[in-house]
Protein backbone atom coordinates (compact mmCIF):
# COMPACT_ATOMS: atom_id res chain seq x y z
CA UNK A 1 61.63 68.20 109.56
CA UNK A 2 62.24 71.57 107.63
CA UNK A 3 64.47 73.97 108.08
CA UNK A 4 64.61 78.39 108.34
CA UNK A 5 67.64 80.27 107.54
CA UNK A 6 68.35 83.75 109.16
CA UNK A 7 71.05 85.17 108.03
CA UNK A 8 72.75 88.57 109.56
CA UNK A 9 75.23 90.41 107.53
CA UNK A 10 77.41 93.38 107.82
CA UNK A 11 77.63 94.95 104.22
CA UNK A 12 79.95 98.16 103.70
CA UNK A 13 77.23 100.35 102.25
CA UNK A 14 76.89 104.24 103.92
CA UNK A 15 73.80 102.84 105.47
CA UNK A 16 75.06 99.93 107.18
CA UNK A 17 78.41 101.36 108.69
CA UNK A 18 76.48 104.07 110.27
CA UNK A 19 73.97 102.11 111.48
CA UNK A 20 77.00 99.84 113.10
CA UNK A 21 78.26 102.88 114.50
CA UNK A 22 75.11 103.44 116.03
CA UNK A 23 74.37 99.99 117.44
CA UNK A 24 77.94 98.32 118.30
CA UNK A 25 76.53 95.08 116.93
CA UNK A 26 78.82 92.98 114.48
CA UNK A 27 75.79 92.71 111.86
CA UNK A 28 73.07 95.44 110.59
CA UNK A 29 70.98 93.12 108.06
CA UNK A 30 69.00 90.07 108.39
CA UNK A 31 67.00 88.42 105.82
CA UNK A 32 65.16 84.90 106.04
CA UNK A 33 64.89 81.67 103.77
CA UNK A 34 63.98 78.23 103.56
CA UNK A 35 66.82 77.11 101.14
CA UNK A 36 69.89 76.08 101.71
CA UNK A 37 72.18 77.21 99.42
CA UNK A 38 70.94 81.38 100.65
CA UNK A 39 69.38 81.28 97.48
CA UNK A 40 65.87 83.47 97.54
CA UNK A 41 66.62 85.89 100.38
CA UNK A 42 64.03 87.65 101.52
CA UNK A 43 64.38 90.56 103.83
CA UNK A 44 63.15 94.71 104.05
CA UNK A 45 65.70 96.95 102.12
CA UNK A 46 66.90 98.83 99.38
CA UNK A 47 65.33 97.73 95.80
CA UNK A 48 68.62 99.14 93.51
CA UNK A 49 72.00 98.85 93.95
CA UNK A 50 72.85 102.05 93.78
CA UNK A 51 70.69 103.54 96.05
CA UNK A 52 69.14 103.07 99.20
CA UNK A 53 65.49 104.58 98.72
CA UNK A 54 63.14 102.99 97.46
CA UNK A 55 63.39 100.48 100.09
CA UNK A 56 60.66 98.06 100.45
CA UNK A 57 60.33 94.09 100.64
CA UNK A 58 62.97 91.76 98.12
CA UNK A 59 64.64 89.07 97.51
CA UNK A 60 68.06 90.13 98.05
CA UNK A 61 69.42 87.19 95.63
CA UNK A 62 67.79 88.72 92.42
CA UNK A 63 69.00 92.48 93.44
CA UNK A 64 72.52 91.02 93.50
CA UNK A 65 73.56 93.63 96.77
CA UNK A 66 75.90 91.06 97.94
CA UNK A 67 77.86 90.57 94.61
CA UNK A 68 79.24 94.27 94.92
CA UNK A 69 81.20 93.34 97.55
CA UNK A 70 84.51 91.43 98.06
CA UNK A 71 83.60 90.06 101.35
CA UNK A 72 79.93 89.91 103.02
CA UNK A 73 80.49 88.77 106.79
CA UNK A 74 77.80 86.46 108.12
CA UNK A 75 76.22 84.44 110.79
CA UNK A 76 73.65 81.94 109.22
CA UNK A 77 71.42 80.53 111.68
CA UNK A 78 69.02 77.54 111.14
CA UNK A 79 65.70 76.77 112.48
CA UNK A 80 63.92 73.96 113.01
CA UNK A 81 60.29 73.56 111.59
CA UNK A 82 57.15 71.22 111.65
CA UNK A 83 55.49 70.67 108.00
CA UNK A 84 52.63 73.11 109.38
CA UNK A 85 55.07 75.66 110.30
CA UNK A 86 56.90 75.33 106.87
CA UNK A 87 53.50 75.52 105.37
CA UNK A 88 52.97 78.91 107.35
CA UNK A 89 56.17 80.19 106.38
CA UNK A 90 55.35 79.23 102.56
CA UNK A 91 52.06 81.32 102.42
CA UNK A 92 53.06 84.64 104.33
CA UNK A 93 56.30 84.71 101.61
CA UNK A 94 53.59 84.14 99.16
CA UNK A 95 51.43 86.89 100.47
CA UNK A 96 54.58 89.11 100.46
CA UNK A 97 55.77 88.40 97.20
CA UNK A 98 52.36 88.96 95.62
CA UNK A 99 51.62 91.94 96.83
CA UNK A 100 55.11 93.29 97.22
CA UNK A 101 54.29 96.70 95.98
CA UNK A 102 51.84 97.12 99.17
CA UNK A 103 54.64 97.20 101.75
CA UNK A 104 57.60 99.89 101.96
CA UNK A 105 60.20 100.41 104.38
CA UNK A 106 59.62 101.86 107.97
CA UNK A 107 62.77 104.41 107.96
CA UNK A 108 60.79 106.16 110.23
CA UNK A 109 60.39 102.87 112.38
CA UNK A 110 64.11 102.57 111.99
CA UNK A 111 64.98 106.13 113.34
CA UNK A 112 62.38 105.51 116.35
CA UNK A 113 64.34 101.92 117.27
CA UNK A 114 67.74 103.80 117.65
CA UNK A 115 65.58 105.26 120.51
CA UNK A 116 63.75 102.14 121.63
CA UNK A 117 60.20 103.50 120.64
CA UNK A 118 58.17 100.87 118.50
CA UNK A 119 56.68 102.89 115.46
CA UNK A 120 53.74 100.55 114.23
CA UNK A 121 52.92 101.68 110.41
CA UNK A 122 50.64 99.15 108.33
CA UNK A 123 52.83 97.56 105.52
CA UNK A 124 55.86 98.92 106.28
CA UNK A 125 59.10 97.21 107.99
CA UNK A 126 62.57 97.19 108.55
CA UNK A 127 64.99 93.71 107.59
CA UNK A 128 64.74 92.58 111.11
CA UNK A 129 60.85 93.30 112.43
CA UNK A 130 59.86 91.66 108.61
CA UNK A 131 62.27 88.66 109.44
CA UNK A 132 60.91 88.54 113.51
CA UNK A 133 57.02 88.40 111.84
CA UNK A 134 57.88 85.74 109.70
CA UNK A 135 59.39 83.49 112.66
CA UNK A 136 56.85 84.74 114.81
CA UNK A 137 53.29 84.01 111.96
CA UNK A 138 54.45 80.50 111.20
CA UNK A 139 55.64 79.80 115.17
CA UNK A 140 59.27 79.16 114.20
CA UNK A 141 60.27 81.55 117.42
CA UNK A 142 59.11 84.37 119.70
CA UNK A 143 60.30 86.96 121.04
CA UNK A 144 59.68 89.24 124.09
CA UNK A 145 59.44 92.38 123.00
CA UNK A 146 57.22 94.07 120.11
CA UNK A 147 58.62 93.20 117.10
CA UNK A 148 59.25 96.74 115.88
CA UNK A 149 61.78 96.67 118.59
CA UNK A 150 64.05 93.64 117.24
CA UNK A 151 67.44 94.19 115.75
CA UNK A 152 69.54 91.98 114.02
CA UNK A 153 71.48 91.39 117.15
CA UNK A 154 68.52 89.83 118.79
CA UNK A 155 68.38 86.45 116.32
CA UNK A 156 72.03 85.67 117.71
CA UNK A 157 70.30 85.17 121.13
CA UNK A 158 67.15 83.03 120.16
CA UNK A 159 67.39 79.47 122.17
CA UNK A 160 66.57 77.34 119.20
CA UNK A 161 68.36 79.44 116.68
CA UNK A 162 71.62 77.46 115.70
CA UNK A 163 74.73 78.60 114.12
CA UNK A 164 75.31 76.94 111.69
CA UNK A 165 78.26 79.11 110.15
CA UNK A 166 80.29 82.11 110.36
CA UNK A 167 82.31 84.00 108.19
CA UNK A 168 82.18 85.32 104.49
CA UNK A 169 78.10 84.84 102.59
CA UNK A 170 79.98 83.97 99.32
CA UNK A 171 82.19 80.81 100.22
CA UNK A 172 78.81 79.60 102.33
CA UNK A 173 77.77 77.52 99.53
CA UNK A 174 81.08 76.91 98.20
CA UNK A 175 81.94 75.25 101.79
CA UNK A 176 78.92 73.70 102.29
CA UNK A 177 79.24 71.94 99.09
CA UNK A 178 82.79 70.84 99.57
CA UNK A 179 81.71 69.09 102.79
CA UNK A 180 78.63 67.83 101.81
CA UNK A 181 76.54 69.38 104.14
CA UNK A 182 72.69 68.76 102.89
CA UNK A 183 70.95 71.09 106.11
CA UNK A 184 67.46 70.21 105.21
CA UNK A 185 65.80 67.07 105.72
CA UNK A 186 63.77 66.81 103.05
């Protein structure tokens, strides 16, 4: 058995705070991996530190966005796949990673889900539709409503999502390697 990572985060960039003043919800990022130390996240935002357009697909762990702050609060969640399924996931992060200068992100898409109208543009996504495709091509979940619609808030409520911790992103690893935890059966 293999195992997905979602993770939701609350950052303190001008982006995130308003968009948690907009939604009420405790986190306003997601991002997705199959590792599980967090290393390799892969999610829909901005590609620089120091500002947030361009935005597009990334992995989060080489753009370092988390290391600028003290503390990152999280919710990692795991998920439970088939080889098939993990072979799924493998090939459309492949097919994203390739051809990562194809896709941008949907700010338009992310304006029109404040307002609960799904904005479908070709190539283009926000953190948590990206994150709800992935689940949703390799069969690791589904959800019932269109995925432009999903917010971060939504992975929380998942039945076979499971928390697996809470708290601050950087002592994650730290605690899980203190304890011993190995998460994927490999």
């Amino acid at each position: 058995m293999k195992k997905l990572f979602v993770i939701l985060t609350q950052t303190g960039t001008v982006p995130a705070r308003i968009i948690k003043l907009v939604t009420k919800a405790p986190y306003n990022h997601t991002s997705i991996t199959s590792e599980e130390e967090l290393f390799d996240l892969y999610s829909f935002c901005r590609k620089y530190k120091l500002s947030p357009l361009p935005a597009g697909f990334v992995n989060e762990t080489e753009l370092g966005m988390f290391d600028v702050f003290s503390n990152v609060p999280c919710e990692v969640y795991s998920f439970d796949l088939t080889e098939e399924q993990f072979g799924k996931y493998k090939t459309a992060i492949s097919r994203f990673k390739r051809d990562s200068q194809l896709y941008s992100y949907n700010v338009l898409g992310l304006f029109a889900l404040a307002f609960g109208i799904p904005i479908h543009r070709k190539n283009h996504f926000i953190c948590s539709q990206f994150v709800a495709y992935i689940l949703t091509e390799c069969g690791a979940a589904k959800f019932t409503k269109d995925l432009c619609l999903v917010k971060p808030d939504d992975f929380r409520y998942l039945r076979n999502a499971k928390l697996i911790y809470k708290g601050d992103m950087k002592r994650f690893s730290r605690l899980k390697d203190r304890l011993g935890l190995n998460l994927n059966d490999n």
